[in-house]
N, C-alpha and C. Protein backbone atom coordinates (compact mmCIF):
# COMPACT_ATOMS: atom_id res chain seq x y z
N UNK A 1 0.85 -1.18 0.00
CA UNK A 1 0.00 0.00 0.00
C UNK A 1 0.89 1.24 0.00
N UNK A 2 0.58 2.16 -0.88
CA UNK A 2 1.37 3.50 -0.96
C UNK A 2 0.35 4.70 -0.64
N UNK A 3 1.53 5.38 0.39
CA UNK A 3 0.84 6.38 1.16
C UNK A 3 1.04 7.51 0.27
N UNK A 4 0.35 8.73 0.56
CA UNK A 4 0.57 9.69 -0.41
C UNK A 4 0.55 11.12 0.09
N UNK A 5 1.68 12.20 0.22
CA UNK A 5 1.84 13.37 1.19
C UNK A 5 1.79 14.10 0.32
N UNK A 6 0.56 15.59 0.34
CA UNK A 6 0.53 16.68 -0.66
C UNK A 6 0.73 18.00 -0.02
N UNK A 7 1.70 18.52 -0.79
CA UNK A 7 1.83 20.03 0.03
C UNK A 7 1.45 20.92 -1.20
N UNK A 8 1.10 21.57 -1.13
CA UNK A 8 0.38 22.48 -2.34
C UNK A 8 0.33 22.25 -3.80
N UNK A 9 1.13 22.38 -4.48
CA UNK A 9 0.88 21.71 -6.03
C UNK A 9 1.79 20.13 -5.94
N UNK A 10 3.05 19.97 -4.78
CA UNK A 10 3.65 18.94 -4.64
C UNK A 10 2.90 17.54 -4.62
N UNK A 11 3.33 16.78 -4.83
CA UNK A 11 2.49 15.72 -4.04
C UNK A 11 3.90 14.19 -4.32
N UNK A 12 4.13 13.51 -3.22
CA UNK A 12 5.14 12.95 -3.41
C UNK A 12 4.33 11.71 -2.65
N UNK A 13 5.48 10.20 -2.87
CA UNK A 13 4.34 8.69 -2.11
C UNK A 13 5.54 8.70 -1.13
N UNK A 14 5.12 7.63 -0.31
CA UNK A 14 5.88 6.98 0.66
C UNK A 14 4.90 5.28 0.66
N UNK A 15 6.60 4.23 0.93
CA UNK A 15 5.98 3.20 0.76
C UNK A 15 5.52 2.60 1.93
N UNK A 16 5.69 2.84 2.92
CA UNK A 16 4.91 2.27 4.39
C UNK A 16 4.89 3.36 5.02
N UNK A 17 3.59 2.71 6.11
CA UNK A 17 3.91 3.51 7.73
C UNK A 17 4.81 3.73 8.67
N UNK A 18 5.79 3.04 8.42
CA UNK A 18 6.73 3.24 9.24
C UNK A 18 7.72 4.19 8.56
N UNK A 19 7.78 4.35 7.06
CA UNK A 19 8.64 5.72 6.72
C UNK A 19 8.05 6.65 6.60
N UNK A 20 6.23 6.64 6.72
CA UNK A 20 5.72 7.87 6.70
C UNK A 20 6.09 8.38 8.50
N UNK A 21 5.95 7.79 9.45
CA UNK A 21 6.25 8.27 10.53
C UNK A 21 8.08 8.44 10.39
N UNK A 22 8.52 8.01 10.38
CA UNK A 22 10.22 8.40 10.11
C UNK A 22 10.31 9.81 9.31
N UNK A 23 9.32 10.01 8.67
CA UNK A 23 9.09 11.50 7.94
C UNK A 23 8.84 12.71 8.48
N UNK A 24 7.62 12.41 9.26
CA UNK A 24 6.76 13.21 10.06
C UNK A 24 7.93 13.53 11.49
N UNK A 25 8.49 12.62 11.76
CA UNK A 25 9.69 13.04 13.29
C UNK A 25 10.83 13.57 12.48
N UNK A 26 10.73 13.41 11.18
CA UNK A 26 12.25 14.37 10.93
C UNK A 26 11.45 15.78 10.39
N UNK A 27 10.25 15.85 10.20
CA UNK A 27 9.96 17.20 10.21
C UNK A 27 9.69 17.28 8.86
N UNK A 28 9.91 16.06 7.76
CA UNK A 28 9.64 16.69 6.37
C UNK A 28 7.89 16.10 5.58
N UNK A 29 7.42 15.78 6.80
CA UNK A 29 6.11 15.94 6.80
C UNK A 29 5.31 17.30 7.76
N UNK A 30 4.57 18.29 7.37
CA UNK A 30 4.43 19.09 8.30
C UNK A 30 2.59 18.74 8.76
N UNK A 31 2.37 19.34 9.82
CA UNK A 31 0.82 19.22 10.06
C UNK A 31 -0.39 19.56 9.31
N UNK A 32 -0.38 20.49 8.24
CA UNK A 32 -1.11 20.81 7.40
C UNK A 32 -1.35 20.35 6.01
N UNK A 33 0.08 19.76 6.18
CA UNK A 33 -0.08 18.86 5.01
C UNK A 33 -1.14 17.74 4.62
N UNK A 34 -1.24 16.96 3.00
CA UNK A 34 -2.47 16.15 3.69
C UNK A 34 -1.55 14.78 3.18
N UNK A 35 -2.33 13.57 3.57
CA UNK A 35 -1.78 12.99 3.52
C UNK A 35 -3.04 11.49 3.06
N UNK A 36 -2.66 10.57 1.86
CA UNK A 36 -3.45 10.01 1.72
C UNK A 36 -3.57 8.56 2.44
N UNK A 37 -5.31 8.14 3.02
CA UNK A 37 -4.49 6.84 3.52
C UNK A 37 -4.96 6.07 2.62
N UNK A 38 -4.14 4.97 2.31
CA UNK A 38 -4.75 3.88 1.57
C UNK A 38 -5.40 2.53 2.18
N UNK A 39 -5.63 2.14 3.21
CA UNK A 39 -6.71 1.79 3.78
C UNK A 39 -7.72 2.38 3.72
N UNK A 40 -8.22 3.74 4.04
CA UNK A 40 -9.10 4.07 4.11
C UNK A 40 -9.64 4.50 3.04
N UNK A 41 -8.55 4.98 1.76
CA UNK A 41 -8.81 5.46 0.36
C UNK A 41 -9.13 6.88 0.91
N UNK A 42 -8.78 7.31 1.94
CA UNK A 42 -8.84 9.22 1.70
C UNK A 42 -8.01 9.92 1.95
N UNK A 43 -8.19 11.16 1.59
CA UNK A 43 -7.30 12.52 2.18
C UNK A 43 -7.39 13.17 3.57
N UNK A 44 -6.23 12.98 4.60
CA UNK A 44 -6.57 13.69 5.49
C UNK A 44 -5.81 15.20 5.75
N UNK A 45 -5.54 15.39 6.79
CA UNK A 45 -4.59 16.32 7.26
C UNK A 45 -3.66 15.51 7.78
N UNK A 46 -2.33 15.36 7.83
CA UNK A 46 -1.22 15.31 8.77
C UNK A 46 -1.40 14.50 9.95
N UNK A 47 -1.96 16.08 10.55
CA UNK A 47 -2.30 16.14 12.02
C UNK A 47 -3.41 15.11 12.44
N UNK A 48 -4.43 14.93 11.56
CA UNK A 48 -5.03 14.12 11.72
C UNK A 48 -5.08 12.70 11.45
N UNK A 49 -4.04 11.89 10.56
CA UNK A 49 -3.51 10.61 10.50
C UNK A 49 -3.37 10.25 12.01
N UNK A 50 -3.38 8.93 11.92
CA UNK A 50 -3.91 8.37 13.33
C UNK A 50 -2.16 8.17 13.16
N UNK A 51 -0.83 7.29 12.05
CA UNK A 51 -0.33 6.77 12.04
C UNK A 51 0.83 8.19 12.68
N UNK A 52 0.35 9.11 12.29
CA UNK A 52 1.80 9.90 12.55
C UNK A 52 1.42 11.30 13.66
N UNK A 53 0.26 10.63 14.09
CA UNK A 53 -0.27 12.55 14.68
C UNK A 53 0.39 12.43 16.33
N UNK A 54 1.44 11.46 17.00
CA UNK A 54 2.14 11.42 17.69
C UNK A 54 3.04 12.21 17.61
N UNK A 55 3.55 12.26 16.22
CA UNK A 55 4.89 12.96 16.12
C UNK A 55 5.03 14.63 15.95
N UNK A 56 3.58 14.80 15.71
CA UNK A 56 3.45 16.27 15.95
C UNK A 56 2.35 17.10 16.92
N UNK A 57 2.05 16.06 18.07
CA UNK A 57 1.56 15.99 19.77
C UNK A 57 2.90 16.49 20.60
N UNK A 58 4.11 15.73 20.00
CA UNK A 58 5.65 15.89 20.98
C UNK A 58 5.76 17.50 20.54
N UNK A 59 5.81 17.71 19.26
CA UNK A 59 6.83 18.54 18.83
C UNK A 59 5.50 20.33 19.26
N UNK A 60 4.64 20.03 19.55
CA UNK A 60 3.42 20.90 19.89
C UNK A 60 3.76 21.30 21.03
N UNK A 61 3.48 20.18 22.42
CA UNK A 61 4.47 20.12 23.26
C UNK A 61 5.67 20.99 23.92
N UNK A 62 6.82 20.90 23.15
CA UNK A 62 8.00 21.27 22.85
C UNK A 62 7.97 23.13 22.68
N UNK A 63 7.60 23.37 21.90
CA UNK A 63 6.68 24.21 21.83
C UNK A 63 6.17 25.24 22.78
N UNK A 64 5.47 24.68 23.09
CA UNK A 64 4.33 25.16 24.86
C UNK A 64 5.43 25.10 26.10
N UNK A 65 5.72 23.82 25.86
CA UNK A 65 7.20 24.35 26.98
C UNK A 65 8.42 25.76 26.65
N UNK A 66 8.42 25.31 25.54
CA UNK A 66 9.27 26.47 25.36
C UNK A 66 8.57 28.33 25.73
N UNK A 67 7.70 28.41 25.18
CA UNK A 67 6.86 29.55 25.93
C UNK A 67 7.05 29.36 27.01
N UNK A 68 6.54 28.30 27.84
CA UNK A 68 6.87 28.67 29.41
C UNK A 68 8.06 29.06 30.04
N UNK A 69 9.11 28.73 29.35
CA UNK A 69 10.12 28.73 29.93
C UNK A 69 10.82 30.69 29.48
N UNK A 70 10.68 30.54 28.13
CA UNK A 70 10.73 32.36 27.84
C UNK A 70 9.73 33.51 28.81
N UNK A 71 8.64 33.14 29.19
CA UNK A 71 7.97 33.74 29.80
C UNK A 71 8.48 33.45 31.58
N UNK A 72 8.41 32.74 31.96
CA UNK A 72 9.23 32.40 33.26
C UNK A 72 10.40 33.09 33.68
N UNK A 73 11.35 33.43 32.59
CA UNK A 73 12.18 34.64 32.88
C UNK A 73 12.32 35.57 32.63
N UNK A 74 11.16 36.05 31.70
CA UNK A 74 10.72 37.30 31.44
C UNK A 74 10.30 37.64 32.97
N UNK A 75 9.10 37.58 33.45
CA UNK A 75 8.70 37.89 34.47
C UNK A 75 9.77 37.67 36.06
N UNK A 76 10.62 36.26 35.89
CA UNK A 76 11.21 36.41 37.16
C UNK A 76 12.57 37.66 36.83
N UNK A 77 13.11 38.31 35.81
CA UNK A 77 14.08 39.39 35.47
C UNK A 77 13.39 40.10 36.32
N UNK A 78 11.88 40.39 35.59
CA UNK A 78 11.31 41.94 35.88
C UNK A 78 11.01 41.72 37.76
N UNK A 79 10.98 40.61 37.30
CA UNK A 79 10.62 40.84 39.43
C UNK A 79 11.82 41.48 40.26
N UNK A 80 12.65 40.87 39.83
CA UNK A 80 14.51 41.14 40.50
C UNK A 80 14.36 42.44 40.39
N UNK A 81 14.54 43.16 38.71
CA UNK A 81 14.65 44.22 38.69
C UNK A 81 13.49 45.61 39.53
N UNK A 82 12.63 45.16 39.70
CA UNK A 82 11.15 45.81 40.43
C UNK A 82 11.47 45.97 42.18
N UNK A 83 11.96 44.63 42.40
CA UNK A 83 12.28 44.49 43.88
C UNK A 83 13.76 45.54 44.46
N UNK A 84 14.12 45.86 43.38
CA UNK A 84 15.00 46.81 43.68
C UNK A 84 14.66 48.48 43.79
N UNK A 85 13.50 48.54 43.61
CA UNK A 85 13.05 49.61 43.88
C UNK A 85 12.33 49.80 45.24
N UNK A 86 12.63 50.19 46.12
CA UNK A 86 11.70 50.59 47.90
C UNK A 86 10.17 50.23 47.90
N UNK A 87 9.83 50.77 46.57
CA UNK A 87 8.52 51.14 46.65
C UNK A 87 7.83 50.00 46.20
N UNK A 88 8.37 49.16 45.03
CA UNK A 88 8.03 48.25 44.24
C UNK A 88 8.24 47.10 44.53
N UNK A 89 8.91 46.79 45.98
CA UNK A 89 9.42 45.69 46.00
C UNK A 89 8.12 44.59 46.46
N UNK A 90 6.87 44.73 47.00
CA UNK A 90 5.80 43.57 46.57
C UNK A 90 5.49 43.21 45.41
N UNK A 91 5.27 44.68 44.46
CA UNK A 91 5.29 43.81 43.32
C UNK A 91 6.69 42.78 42.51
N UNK A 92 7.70 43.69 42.66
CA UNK A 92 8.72 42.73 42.46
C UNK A 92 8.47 41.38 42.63
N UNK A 93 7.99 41.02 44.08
CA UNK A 93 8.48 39.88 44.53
C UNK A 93 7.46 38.90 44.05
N UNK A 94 6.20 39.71 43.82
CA UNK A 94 4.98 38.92 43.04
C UNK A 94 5.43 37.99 41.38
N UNK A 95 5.82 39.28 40.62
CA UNK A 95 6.57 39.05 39.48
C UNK A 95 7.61 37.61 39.52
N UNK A 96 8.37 37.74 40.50
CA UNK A 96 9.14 36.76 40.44
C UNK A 96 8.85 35.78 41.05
N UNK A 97 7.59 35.43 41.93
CA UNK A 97 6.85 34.59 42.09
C UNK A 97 5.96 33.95 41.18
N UNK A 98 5.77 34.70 40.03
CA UNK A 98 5.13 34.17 39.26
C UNK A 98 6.33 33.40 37.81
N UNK A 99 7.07 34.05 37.64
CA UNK A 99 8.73 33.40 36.95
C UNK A 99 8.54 31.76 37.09
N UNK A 100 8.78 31.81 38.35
CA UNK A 100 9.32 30.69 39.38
C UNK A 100 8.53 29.52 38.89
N UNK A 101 6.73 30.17 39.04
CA UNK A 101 6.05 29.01 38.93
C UNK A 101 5.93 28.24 37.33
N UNK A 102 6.35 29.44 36.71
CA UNK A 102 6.47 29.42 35.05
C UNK A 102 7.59 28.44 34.51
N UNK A 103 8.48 28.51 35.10
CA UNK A 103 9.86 28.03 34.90
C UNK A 103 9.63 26.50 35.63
N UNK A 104 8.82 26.34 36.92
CA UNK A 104 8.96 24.91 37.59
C UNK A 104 7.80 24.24 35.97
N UNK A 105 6.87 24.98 35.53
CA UNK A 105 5.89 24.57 34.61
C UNK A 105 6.74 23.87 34.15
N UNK A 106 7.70 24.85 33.05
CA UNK A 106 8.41 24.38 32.08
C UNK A 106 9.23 22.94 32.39
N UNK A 107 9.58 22.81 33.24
CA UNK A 107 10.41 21.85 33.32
C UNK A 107 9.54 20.45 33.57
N UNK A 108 8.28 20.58 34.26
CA UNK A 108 7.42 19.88 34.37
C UNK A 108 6.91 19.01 32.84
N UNK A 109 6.91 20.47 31.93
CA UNK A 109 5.70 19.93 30.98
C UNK A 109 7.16 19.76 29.68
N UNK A 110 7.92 19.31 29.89
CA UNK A 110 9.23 19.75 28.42
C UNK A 110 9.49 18.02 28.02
N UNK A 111 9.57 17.75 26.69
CA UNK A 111 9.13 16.46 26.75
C UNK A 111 10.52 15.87 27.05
């Protein structure tokens, strides 16, 4: 059975599931792409193939952690820097209370 991946006027096969997923984790399948199954005889999305929509769940993931972790020291900087002011220093310390919890996220949720 030959699988079949279309990206806009492209359209290229692959001969199993297991090199269409070997595709999709090296990234030269993307999520929007579609992709045909031949079991089922249709066109889906990518993202929506049952065989490969693992490999772009991780990399989504990856992703979302990474926001957390840019945002985590965005806010714990500004706290440091805030707490150095007399006046500002609750909020400071709020700010970098909130870093903290951003940053434990990240490490929590990073695959």
């Amino acid at each position: 059975m030959e699988w079949k991946i279309k990206r806009g006027d492209q359209e290229f096969t692959c001969g199993s599931a297991d090199t269409l997923r070997q595709w999709a984790g090296e990234g030269r399948i993307q999520r929007e792409d579609y992709v045909f199954n031949p079991v089922m005889e249709k066109w889906l999305y990518a993202k929506d193939t049952a065989e490969i929509q693992s490999c772009f769940s991780k990399k989504e993931t990856a992703k979302q952690a990474s926001r957390l972790n840019g945002l985590g020291l965005a806010f714990g900087i500004s706290g440091i820097v805030l707490s150095m002011v007399p006046m500002l220093m609750p909020l400071g310390g709020l700010l970098f209370l909130i870093g903290l919890v951003l940053t434990v996220a990240y490490y929590v949720k990073r695959p």
